[in-house]
N, C-alpha and C. Protein backbone atom coordinates (compact mmCIF):
# COMPACT_ATOMS: atom_id res chain seq x y z
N UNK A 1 56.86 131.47 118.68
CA UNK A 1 57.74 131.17 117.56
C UNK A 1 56.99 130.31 116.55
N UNK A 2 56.70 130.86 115.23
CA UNK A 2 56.15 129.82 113.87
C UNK A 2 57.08 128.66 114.04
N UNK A 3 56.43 127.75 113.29
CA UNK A 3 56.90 126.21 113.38
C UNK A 3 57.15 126.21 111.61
N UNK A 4 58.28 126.01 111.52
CA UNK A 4 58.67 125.72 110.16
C UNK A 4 58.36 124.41 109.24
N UNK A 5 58.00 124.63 108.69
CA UNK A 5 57.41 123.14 107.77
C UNK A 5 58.12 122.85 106.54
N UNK A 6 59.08 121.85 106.39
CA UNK A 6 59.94 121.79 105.06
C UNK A 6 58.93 120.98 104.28
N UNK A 7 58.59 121.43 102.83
CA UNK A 7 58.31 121.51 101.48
C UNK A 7 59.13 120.20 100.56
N UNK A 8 60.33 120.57 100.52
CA UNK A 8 61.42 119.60 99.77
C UNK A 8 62.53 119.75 100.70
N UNK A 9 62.78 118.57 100.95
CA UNK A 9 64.06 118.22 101.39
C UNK A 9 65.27 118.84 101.34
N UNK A 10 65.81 119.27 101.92
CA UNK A 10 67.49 119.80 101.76
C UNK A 10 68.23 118.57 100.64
N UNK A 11 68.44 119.38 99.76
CA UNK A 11 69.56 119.17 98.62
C UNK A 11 70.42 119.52 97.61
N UNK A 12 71.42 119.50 97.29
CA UNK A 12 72.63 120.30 96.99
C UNK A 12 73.12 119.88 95.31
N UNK A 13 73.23 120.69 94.67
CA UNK A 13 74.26 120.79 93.54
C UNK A 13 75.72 121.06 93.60
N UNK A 14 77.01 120.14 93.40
CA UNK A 14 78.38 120.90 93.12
C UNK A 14 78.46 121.79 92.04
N UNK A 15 79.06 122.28 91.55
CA UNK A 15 79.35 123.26 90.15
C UNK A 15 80.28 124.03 90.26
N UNK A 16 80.76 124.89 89.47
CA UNK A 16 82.09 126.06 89.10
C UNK A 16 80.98 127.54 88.81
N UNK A 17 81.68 128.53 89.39
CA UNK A 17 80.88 129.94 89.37
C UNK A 17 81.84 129.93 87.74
N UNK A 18 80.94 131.05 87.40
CA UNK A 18 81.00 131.44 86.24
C UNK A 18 82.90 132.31 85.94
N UNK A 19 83.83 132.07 86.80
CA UNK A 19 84.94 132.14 86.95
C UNK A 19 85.97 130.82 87.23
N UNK A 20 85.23 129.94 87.72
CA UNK A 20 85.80 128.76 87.40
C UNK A 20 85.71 128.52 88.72
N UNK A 21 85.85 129.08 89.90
CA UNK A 21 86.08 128.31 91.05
C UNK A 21 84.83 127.04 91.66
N UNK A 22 85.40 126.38 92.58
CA UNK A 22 84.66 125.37 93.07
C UNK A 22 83.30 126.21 93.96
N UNK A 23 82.26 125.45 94.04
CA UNK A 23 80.94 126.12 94.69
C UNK A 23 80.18 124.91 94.99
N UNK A 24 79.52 124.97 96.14
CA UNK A 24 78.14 123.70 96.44
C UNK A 24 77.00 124.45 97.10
N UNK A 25 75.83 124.44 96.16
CA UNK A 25 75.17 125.27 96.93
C UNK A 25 73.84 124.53 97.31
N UNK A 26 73.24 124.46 98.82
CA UNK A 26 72.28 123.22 98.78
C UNK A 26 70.76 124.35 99.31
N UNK A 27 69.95 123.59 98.70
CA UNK A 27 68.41 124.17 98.77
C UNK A 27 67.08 123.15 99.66
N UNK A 28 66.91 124.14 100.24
CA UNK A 28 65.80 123.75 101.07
C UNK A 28 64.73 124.47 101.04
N UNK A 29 63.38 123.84 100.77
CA UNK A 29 61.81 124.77 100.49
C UNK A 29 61.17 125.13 102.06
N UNK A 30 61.21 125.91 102.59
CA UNK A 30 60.44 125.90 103.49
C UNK A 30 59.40 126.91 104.06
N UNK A 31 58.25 127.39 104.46
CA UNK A 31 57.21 128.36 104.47
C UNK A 31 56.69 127.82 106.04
N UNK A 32 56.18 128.50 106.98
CA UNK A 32 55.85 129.08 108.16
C UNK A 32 53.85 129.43 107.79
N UNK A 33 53.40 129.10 109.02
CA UNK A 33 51.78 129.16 108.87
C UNK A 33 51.74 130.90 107.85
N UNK A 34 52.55 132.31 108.78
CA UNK A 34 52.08 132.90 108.16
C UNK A 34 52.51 133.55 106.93
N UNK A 35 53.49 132.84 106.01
CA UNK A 35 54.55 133.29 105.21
C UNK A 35 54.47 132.29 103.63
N UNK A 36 54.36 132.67 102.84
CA UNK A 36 54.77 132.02 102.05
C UNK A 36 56.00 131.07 101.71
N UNK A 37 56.02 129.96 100.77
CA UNK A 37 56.79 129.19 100.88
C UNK A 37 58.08 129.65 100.04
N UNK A 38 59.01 129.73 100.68
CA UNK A 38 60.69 130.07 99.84
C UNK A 38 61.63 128.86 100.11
N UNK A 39 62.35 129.61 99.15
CA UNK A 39 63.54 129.06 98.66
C UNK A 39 64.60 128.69 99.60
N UNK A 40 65.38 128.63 100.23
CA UNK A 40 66.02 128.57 101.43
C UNK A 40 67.69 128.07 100.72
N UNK A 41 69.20 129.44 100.07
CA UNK A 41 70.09 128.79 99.72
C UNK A 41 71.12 128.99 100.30
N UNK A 42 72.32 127.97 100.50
CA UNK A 42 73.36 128.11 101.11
C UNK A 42 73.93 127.61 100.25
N UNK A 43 74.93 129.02 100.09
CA UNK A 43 76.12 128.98 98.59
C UNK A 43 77.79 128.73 99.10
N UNK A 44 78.46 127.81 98.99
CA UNK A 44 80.02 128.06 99.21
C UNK A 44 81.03 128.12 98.25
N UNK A 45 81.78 128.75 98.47
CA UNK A 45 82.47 128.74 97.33
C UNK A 45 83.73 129.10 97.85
N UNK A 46 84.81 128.04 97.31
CA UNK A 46 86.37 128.39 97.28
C UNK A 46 86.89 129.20 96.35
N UNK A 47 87.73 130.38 96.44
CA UNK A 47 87.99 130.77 95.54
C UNK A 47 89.40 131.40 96.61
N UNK A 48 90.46 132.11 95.62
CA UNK A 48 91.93 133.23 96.52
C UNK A 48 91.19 135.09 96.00
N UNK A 49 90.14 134.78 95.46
CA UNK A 49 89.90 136.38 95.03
C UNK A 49 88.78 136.86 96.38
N UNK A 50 89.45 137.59 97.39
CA UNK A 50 88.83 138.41 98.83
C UNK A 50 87.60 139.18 98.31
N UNK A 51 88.34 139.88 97.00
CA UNK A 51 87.33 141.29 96.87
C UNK A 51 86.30 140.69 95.96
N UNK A 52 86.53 139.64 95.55
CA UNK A 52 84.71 139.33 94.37
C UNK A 52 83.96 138.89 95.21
N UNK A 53 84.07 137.98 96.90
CA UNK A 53 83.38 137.85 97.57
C UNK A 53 83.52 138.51 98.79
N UNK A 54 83.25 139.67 98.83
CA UNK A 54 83.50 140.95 99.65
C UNK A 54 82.55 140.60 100.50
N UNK A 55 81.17 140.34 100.03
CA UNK A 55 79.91 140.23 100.41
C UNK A 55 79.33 139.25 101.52
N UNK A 56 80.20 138.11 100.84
CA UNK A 56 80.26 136.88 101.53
C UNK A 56 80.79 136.42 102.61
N UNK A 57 80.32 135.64 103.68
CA UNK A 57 81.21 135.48 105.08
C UNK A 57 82.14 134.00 104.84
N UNK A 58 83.41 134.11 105.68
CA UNK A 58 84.52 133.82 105.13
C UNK A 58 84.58 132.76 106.18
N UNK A 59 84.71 131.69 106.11
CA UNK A 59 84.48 130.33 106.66
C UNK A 59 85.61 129.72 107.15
N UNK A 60 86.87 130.06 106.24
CA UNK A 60 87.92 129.00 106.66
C UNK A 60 88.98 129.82 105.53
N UNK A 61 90.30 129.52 105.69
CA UNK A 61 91.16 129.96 104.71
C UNK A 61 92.21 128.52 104.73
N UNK A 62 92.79 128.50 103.51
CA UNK A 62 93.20 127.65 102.89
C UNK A 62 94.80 127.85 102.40
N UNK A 63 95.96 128.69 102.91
CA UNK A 63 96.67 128.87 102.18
C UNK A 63 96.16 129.96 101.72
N UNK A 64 96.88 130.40 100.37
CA UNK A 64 96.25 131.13 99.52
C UNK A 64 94.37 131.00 98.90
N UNK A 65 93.53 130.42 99.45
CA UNK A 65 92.56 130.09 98.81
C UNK A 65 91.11 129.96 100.39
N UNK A 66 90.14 130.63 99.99
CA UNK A 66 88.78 131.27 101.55
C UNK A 66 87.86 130.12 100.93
N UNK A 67 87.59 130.11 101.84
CA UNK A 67 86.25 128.98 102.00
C UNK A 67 84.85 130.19 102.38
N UNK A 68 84.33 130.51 101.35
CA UNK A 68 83.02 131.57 101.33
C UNK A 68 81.84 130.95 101.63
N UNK A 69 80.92 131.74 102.38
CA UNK A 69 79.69 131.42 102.50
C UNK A 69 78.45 132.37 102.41
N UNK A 70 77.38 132.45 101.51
CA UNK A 70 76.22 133.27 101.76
C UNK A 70 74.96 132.40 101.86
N UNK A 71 74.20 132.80 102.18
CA UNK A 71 73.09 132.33 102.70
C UNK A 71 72.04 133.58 102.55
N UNK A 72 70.93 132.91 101.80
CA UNK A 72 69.95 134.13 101.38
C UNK A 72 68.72 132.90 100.61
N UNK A 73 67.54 133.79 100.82
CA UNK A 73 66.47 133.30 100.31
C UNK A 73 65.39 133.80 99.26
N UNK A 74 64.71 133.44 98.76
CA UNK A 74 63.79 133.69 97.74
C UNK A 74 62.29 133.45 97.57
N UNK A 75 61.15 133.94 98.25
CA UNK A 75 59.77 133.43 97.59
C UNK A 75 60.00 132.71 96.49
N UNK A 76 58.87 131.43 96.63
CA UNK A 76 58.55 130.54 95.86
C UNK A 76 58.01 131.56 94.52
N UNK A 77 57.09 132.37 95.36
CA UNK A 77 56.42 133.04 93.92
C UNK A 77 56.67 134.17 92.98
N UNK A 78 57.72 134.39 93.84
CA UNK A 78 59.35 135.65 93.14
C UNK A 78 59.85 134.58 91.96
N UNK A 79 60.24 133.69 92.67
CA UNK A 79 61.35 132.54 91.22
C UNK A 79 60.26 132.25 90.56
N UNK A 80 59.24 131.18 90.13
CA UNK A 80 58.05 131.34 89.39
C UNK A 80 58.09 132.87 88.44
N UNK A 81 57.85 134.02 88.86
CA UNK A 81 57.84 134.97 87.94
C UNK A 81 59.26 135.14 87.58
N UNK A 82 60.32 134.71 87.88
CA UNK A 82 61.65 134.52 87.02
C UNK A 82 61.97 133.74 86.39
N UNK A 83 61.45 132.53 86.32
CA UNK A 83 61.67 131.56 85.62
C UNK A 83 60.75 132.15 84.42
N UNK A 84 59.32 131.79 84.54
CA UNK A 84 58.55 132.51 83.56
C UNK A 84 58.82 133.56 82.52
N UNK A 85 59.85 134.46 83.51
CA UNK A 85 60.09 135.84 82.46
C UNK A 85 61.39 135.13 81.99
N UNK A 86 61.86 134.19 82.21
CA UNK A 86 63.20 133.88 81.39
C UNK A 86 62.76 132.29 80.95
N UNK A 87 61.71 132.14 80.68
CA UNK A 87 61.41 131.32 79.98
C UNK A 87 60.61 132.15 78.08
N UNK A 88 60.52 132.99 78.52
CA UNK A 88 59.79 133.65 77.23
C UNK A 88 60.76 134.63 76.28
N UNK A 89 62.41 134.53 77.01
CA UNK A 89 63.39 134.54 75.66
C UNK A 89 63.69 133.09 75.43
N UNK A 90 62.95 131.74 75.72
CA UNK A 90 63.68 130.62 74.96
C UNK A 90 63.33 130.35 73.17
């Protein structure tokens, strides 16, 4: 089993998705001897709409209102060429 080596610390932003609901999504850098270093995110988000987070695994329910969760990652050197390419419409 690779031995994981954290990069940056686990740490989190609150915010509203682009629909308004509540979301905290926290980031951790981490890369393995033979792997490049990624992104590491865990997204939650409250929201009562089932079908916009179809995708997403469903944590807790609230009444009318799910406690969502995804979890997914990104090469360091994937975001770098996204930032870059969306740095050159500023």
């Amino acid at each position: 089993m690779e031995k994981v080596k954290v990069l940056v610390p686990e740490f989190f932003i609150r915010s509203r998705t682009v629909r308004g609901e509540s979301s905290k999504q926290t980031f951790v850098v981490v890369r393995t001897e033979d792997n490049d270093a990624a992104l590491l995110i865990r997204k939650l988000v409250l929201s009562g709409d089932i079908n916009r987070f179809a995708d997403y695994k469903i944590l807790k329910q609230f009444k009318n209102q799910y406690l969502f969760e995804l979890v997914f990652s990104i090469k360091i050197k994937t975001l770098e060429k996204v930032v870059s390419h969306i740095n050159e419409y500023k």
